[in-house]
Protein backbone atom coordinates (compact mmCIF):
# COMPACT_ATOMS: atom_id res chain seq x y z
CA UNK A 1 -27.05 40.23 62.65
CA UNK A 2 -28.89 37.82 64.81
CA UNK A 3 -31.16 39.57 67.64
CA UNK A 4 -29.06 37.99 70.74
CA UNK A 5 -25.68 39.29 68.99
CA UNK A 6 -27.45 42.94 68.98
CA UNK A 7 -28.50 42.96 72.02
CA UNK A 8 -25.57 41.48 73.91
CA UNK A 9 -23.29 44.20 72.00
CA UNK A 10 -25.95 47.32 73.04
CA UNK A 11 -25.04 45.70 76.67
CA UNK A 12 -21.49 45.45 76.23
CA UNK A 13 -21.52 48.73 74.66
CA UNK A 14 -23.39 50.11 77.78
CA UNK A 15 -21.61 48.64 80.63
CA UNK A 16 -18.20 50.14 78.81
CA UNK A 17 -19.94 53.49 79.03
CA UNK A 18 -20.63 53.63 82.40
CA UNK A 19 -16.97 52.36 82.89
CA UNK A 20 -15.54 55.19 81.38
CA UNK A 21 -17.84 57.63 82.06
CA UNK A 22 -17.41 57.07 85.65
CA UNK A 23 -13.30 56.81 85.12
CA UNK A 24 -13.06 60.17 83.55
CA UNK A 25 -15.83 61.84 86.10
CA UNK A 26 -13.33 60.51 88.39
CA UNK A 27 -9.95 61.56 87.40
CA UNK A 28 -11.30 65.24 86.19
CA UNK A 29 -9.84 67.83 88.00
CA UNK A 30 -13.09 69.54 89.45
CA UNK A 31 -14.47 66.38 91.24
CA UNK A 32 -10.86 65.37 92.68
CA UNK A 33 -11.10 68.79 93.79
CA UNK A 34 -14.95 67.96 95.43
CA UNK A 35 -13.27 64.66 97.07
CA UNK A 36 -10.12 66.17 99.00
CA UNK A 37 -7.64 66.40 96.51
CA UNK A 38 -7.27 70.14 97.36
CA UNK A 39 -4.69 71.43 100.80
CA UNK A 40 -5.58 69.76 103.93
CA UNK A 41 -8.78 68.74 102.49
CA UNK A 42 -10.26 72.07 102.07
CA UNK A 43 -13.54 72.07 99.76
CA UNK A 44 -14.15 68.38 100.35
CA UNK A 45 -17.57 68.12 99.17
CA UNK A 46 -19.48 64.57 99.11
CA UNK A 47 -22.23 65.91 97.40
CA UNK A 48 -21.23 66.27 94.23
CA UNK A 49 -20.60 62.31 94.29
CA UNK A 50 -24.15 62.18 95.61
CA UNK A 51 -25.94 64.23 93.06
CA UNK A 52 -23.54 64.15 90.03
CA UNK A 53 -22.65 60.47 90.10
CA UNK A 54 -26.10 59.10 88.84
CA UNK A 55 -25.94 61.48 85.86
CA UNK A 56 -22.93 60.24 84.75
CA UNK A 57 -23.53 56.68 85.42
CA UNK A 58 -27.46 56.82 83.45
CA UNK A 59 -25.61 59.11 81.10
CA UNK A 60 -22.53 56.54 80.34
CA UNK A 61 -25.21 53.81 80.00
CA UNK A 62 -27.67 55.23 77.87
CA UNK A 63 -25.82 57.37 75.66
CA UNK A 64 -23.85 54.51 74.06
CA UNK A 65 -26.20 51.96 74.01
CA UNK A 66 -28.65 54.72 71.84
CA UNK A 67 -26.08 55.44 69.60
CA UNK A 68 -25.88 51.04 69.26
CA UNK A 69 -29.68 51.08 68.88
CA UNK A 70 -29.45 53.41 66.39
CA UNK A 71 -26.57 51.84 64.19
CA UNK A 72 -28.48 48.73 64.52
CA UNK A 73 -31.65 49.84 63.38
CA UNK A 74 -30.55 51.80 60.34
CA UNK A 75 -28.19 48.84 59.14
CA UNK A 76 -31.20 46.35 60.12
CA UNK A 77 -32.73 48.40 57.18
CA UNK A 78 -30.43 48.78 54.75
CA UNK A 79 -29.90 45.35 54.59
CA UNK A 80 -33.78 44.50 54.59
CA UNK A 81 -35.21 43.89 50.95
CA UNK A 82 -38.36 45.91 50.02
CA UNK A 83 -41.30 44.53 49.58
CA UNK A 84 -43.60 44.93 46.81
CA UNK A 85 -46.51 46.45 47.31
CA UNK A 86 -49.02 43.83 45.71
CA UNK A 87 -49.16 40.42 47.16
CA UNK A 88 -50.35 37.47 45.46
């Protein structure tokens, strides 16, 4: 694979992390619970969005786009040819 093709799919792969990472922090029951969800809006806490929502969001990024740095980088040397030791 070409370098721009690897890097555009770690980004792709990324971006659709934080997507659903975010989604399902959303819909869970425990933070619709935080947001109001609950009777008359008892419990409604904004700081869970304020402290847990960059966790998710770094964690949706990163954690997918390692996992695509990783794939890359073991396949980058599989497909690699060895070199001899001696040069001429």
């Amino acid at each position: 694979m070409k370098r721009d093709a690897v890097t555009g799919g770690g980004c792709l792969v990324a971006a659709a992390g934080v997507v659903g990472a975010v989604w399902l922090w959303g819909a869970s029951d425990r933070t619709q619970r935080h947001l109001g969800n609950g009777f008359e809006n008892n419990g409604q806490d904004f700081g869970a969005v304020l402290t847990e929502l960059p966790f998710v969001f770094l964690a949706g990024a990163v954690v997918p786009a390692a996992a695509w740095g990783l794939g890359a980088w073991l396949l980058g040397r599989r497909r690699r040819p060895r070199e001899s030791q001696f040069h001429a």
